[in-house]
C-alpha atoms as a PDB file:
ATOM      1  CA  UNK A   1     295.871  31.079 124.712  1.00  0.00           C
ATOM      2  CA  UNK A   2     293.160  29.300 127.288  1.00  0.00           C
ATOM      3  CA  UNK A   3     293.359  25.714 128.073  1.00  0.00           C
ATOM      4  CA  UNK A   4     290.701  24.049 130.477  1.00  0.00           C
ATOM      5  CA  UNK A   5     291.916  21.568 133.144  1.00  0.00           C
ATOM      6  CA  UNK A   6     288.494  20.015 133.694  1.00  0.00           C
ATOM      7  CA  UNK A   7     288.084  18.596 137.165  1.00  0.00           C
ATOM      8  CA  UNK A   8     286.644  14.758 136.080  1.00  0.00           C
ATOM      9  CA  UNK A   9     290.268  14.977 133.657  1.00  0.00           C
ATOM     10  CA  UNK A  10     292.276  14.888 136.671  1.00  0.00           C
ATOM     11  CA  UNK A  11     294.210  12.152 138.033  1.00  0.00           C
ATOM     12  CA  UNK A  12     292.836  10.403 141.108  1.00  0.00           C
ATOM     13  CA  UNK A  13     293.398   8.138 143.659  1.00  0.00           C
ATOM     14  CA  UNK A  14     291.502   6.735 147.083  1.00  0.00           C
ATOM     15  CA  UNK A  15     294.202   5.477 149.563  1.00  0.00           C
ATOM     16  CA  UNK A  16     291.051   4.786 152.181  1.00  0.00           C
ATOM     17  CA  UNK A  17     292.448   7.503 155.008  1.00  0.00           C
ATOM     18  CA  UNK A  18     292.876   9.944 151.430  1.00  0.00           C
ATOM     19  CA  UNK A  19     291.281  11.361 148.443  1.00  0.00           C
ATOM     20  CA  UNK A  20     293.253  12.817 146.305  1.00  0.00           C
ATOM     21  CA  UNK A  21     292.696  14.641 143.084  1.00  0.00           C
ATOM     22  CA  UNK A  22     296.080  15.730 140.989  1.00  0.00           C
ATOM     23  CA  UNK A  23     295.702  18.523 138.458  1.00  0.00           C
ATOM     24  CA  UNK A  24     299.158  17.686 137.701  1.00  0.00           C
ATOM     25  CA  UNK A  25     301.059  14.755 137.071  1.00  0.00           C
ATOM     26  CA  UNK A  26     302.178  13.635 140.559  1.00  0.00           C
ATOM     27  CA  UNK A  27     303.389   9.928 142.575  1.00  0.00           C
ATOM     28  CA  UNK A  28     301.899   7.062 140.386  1.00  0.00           C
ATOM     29  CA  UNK A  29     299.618   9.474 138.412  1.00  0.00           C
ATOM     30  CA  UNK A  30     301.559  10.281 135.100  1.00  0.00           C
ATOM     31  CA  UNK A  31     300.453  12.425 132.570  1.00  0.00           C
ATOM     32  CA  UNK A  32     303.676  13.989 129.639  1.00  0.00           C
ATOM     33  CA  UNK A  33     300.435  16.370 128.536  1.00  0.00           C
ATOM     34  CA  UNK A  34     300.333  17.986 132.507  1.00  0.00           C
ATOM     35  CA  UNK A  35     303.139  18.245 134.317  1.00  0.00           C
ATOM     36  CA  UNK A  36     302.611  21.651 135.500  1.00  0.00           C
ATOM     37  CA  UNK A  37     302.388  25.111 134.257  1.00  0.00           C
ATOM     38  CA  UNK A  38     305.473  27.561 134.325  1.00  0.00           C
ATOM     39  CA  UNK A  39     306.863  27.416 138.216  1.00  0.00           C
ATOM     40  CA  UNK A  40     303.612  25.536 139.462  1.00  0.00           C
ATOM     41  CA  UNK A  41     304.520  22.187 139.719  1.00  0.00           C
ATOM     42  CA  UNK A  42     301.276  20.144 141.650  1.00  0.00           C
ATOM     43  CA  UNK A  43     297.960  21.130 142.783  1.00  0.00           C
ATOM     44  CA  UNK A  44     296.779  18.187 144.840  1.00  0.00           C
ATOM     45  CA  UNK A  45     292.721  18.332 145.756  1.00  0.00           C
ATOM     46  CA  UNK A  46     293.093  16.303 149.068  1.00  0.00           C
ATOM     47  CA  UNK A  47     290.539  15.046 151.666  1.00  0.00           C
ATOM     48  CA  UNK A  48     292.091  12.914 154.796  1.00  0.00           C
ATOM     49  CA  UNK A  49     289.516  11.352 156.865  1.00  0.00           C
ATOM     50  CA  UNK A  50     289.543  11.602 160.608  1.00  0.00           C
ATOM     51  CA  UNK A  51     292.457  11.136 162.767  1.00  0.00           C
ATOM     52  CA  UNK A  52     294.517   9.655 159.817  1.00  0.00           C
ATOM     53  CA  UNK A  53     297.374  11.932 157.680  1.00  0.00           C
ATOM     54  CA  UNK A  54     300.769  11.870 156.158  1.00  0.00           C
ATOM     55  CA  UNK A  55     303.170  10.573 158.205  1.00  0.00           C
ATOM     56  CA  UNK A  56     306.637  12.520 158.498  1.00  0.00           C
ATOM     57  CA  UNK A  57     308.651  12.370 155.369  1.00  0.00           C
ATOM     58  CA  UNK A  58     311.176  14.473 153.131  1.00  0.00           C
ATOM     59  CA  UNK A  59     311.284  17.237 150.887  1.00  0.00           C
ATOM     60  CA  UNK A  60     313.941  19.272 148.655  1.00  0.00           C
ATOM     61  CA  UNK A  61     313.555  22.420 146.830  1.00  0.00           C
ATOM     62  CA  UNK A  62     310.105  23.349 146.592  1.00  0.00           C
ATOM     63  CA  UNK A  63     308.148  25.720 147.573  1.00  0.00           C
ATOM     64  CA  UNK A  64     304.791  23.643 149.377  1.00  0.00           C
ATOM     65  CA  UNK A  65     301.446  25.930 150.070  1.00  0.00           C
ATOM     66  CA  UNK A  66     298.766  24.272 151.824  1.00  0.00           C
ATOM     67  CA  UNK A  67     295.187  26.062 151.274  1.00  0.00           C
ATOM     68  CA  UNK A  68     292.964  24.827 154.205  1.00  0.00           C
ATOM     69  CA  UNK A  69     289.384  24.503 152.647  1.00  0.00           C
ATOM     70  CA  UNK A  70     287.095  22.543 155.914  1.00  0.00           C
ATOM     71  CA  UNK A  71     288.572  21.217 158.810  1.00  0.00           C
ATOM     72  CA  UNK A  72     291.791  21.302 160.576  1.00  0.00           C
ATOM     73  CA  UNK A  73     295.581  20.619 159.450  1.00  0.00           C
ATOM     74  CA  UNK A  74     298.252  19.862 162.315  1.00  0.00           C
ATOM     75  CA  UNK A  75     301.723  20.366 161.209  1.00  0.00           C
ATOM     76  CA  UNK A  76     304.970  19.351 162.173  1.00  0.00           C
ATOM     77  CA  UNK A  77     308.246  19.425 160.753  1.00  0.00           C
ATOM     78  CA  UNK A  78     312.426  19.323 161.341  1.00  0.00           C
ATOM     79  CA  UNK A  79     312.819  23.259 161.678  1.00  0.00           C
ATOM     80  CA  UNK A  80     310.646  22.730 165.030  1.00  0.00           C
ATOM     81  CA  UNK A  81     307.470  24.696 163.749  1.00  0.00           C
ATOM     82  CA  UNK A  82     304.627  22.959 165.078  1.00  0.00           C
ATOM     83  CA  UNK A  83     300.518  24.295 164.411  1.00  0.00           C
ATOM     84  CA  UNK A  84     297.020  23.551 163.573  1.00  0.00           C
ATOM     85  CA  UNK A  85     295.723  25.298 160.401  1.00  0.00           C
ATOM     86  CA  UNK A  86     291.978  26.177 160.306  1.00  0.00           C
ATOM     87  CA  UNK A  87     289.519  26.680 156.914  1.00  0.00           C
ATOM     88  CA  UNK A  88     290.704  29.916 155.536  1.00  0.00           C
ATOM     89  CA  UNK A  89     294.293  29.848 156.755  1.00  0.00           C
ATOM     90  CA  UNK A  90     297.311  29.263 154.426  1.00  0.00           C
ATOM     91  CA  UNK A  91     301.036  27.810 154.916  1.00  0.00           C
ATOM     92  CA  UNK A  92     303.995  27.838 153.025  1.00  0.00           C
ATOM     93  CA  UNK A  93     306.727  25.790 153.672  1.00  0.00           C
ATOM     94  CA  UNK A  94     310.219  26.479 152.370  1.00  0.00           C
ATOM     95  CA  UNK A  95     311.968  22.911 151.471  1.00  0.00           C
ATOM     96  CA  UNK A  96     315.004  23.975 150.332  1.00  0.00           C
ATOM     97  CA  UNK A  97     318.219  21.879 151.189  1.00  0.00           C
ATOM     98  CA  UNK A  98     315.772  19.744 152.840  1.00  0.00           C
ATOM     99  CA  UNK A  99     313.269  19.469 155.266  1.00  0.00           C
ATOM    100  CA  UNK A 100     310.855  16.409 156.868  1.00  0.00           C
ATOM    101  CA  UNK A 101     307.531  16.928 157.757  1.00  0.00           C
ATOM    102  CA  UNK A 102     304.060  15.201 158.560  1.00  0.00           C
ATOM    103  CA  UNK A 103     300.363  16.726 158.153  1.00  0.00           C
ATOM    104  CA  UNK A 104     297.504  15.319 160.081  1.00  0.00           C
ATOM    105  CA  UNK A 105     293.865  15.856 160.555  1.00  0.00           C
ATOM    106  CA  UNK A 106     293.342  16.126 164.112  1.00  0.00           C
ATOM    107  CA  UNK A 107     289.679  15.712 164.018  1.00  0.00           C
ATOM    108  CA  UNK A 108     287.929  12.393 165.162  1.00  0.00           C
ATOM    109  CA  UNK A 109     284.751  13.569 163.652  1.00  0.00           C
ATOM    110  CA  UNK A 110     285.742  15.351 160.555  1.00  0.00           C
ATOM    111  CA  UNK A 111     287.310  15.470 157.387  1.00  0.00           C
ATOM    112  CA  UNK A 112     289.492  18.055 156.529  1.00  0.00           C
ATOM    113  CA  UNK A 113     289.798  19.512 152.536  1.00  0.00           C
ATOM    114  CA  UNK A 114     292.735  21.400 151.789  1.00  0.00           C
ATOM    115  CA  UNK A 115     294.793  22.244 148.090  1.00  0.00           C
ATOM    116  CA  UNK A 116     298.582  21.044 148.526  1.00  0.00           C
ATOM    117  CA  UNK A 117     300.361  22.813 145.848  1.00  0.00           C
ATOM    118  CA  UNK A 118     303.846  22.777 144.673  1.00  0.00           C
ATOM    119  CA  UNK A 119     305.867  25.986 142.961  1.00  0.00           C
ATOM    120  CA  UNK A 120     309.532  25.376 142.122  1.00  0.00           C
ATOM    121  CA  UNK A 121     312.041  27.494 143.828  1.00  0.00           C
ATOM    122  CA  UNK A 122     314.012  30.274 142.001  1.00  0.00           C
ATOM    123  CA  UNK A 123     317.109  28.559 143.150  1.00  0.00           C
ATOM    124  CA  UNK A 124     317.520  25.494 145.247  1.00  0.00           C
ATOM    125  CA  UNK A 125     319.588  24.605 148.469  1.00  0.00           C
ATOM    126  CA  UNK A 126     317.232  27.232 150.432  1.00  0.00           C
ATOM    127  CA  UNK A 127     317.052  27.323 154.092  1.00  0.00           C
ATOM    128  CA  UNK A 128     314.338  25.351 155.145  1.00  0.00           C
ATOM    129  CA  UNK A 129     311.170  27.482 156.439  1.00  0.00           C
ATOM    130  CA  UNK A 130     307.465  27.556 157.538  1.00  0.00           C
ATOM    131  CA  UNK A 131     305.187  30.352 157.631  1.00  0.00           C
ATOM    132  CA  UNK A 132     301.186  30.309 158.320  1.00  0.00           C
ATOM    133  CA  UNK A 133     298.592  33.242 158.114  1.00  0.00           C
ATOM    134  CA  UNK A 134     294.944  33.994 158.267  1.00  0.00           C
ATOM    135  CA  UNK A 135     292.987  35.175 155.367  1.00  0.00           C
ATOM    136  CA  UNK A 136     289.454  36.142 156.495  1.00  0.00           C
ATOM    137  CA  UNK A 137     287.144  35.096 154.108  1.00  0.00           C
ATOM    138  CA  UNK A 138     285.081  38.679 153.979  1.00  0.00           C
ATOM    139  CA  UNK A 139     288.753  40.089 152.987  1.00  0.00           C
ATOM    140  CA  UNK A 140     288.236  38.645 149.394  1.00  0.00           C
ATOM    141  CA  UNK A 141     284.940  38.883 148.797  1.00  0.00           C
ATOM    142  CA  UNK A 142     285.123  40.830 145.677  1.00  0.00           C
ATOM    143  CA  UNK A 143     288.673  41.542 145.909  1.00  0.00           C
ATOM    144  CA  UNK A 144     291.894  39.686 144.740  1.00  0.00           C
ATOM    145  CA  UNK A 145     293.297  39.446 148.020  1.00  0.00           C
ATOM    146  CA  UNK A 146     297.302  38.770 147.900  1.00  0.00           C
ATOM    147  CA  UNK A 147     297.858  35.384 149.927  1.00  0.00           C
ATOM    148  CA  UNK A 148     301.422  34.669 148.727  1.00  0.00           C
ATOM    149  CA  UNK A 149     304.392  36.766 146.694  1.00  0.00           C
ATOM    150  CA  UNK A 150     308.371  37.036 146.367  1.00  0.00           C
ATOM    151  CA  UNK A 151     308.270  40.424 148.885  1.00  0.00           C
ATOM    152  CA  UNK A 152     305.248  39.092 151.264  1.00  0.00           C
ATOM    153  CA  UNK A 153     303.206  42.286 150.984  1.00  0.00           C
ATOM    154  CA  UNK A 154     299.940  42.818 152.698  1.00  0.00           C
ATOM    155  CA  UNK A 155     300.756  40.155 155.066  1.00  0.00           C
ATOM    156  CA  UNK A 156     301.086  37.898 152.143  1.00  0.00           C
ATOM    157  CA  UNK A 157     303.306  34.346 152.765  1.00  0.00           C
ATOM    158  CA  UNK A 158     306.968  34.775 151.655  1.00  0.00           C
ATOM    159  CA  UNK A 159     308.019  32.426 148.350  1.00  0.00           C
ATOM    160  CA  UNK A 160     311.092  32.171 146.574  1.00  0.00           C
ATOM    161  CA  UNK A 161     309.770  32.837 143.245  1.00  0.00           C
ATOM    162  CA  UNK A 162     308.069  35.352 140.556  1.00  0.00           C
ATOM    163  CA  UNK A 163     304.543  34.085 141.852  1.00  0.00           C
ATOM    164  CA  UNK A 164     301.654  36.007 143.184  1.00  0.00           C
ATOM    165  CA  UNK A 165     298.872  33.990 144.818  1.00  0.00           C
ATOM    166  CA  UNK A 166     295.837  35.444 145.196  1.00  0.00           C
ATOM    167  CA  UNK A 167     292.474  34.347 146.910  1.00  0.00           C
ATOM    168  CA  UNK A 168     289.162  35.959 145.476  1.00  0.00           C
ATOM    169  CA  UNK A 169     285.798  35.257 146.548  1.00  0.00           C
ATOM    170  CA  UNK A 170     282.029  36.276 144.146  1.00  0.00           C
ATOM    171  CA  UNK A 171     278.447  36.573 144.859  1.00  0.00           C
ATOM    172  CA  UNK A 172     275.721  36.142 142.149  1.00  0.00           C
ATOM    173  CA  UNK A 173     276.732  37.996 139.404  1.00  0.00           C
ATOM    174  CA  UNK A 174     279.914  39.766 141.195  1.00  0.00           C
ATOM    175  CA  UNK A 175     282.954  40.356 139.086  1.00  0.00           C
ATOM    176  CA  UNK A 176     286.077  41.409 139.306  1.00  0.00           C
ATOM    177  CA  UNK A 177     289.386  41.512 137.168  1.00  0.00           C
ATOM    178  CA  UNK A 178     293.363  40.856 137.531  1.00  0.00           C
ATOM    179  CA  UNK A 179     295.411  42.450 135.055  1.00  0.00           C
ATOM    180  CA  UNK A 180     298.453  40.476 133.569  1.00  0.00           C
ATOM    181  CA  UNK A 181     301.242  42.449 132.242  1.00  0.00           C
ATOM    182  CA  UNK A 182     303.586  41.817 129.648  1.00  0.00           C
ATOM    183  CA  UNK A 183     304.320  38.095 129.382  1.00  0.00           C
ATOM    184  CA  UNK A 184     303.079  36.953 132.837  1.00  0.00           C
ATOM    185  CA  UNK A 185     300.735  33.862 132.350  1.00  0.00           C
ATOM    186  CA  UNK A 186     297.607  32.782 134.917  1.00  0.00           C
ATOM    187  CA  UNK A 187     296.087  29.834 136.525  1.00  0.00           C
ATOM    188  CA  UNK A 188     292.799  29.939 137.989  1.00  0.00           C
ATOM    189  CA  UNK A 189     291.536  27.113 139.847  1.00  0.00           C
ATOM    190  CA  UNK A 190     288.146  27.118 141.430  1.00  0.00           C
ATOM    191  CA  UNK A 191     287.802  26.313 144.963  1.00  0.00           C
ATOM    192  CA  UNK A 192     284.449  25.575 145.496  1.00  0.00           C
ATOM    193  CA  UNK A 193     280.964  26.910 143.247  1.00  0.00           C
ATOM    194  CA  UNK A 194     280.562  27.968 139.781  1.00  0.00           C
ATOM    195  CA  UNK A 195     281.887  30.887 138.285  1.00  0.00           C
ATOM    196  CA  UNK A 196     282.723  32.533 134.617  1.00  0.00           C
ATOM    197  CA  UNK A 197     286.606  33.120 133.534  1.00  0.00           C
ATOM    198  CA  UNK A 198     286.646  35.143 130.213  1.00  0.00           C
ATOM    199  CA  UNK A 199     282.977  33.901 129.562  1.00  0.00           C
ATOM    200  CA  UNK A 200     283.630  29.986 129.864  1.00  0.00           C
ATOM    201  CA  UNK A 201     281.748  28.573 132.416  1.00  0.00           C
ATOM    202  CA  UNK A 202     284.008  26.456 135.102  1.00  0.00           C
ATOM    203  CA  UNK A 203     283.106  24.560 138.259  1.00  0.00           C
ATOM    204  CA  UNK A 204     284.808  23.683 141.320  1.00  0.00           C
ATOM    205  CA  UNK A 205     287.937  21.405 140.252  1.00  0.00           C
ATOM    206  CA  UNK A 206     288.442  23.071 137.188  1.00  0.00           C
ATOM    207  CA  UNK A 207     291.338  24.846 136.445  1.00  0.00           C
ATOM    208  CA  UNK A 208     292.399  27.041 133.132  1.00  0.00           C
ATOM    209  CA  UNK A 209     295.896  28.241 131.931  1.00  0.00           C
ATOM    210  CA  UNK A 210     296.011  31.650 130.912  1.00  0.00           C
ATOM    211  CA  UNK A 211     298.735  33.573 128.154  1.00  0.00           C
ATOM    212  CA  UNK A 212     298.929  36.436 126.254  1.00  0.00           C
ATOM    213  CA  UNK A 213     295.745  37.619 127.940  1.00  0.00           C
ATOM    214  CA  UNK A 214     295.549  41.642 129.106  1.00  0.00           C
ATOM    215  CA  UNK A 215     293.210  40.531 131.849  1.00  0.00           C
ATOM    216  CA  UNK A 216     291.706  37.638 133.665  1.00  0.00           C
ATOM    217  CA  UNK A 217     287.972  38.700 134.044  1.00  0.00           C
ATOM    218  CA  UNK A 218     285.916  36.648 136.424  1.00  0.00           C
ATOM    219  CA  UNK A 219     281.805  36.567 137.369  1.00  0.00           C
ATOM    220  CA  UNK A 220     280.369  34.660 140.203  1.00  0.00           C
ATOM    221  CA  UNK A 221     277.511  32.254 139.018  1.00  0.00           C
ATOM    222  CA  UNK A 222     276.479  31.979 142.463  1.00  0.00           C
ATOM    223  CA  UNK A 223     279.224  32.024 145.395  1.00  0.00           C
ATOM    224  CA  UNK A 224     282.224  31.034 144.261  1.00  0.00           C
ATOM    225  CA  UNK A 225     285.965  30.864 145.249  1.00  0.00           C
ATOM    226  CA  UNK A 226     288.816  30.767 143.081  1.00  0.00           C
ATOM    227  CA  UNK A 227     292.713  31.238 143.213  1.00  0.00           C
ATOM    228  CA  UNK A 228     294.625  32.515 140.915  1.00  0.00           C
ATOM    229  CA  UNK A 229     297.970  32.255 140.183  1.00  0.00           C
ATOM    230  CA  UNK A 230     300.078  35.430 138.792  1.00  0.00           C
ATOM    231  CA  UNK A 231     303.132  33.987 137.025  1.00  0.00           C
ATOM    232  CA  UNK A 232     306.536  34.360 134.570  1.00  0.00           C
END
């Protein structure tokens, strides 16, 4: 079964200092036919203007990624981790029994982009946590590159679920193809250009549910950047 999540279907809202585009239902958007797909609970399409963000506020059991698409992120949160994400770097942060936390852009000049995304814990009343790595961009090109999993391989982020999170990056006419075993399921969303998923045609925003499919085949229509989620 495939199911298209076109991007202009999404909820949306413009807060001034935010634009924010939920593929899932999420805050005042509220949508019984989306609330998520297996463990992945929000993918938020944000863009906070210059020297604006969220201010510090609470979390419980989830599992946050940030995906940093332009610009800069400064974090800050209650377990005393403290950085500034750049385009092409990726954080996780463990709430768990709770945690507090603020996100700002830091530029005076510049937007910054990023994907906020939400996967529910395997169990809740985790420790809180934070991790951040670096994902050179010419490290996918062509390549599902692991950016999150339960055992952190290949440098991968650490989560506390049966999720793999990959990053993958196509030229003109590239391809490449994840295999799905037995009963796992996929979500691809696109990032940024135009590219094929089992010969439908998607742009960036778009997103498509994947089950009972062997393989997720992909083909850059120009360059393109998807992620793809590998779940139960």
């Amino acid at each position: 079964m495939i199911t298209i999540r076109y991007a202009q279907e999404r909820g949306a809202a413009d807060h001034g200092w935010l634009s924010t585009r939920h593929s899932f239902s999420f805050a005042d958007y509220y949508d019984p036919n989306h609330m998520g797909f297996r463990a992945l609970r929000v993918i938020n399409e944000d863009i906070v203007q210059p020297d604006t963000g969220f201010e510090m506020h609470g979390h419980r059991d989830m599992e946050v990624i940030s995906f940093l698409i332009q610009g800069a992120l400064r974090h800050r949160d209650s377990t005393g981790a403290e950085s500034v994400l750049q385009a092409g770097e990726v954080q996780r942060m463990t709430a768990g029994s709770g945690i507090r936390h603020s996100e700002h852009n830091p530029s005076a000049t510049e937007p910054t982009h990023f994907l906020q995304i939400w996967i529910l814990p395997d169990r809740k009343g985790l420790p809180p946590g934070y991790q951040q790595q670096n994902f050179p961009r010419e490290e996918r090109r062509g390549i599902f590159q692991v950016l999150a999993s339960p055992d952190g391989e290949d440098r991968a982020l650490t989560i506390h679920q049966d999720v793999r999170l990959y990053g993958l990056i196509l030229d003109s006419g590239e391809t490449a193809a994840h295999p799905l075993a037995p009963g796992r399921h996929a979500w691809v969303q696109v990032v940024s250009g135009e590219v094929m998923i089992q010969g439908m045609r998607l742009f960036a925003g778009d997103g498509v549910s994947l089950s009972h499919e062997k393989e997720v085949q992909t083909v850059g229509c120009g360059p393109a950047e998807i992620l793809l989620f590998d779940l139960a």
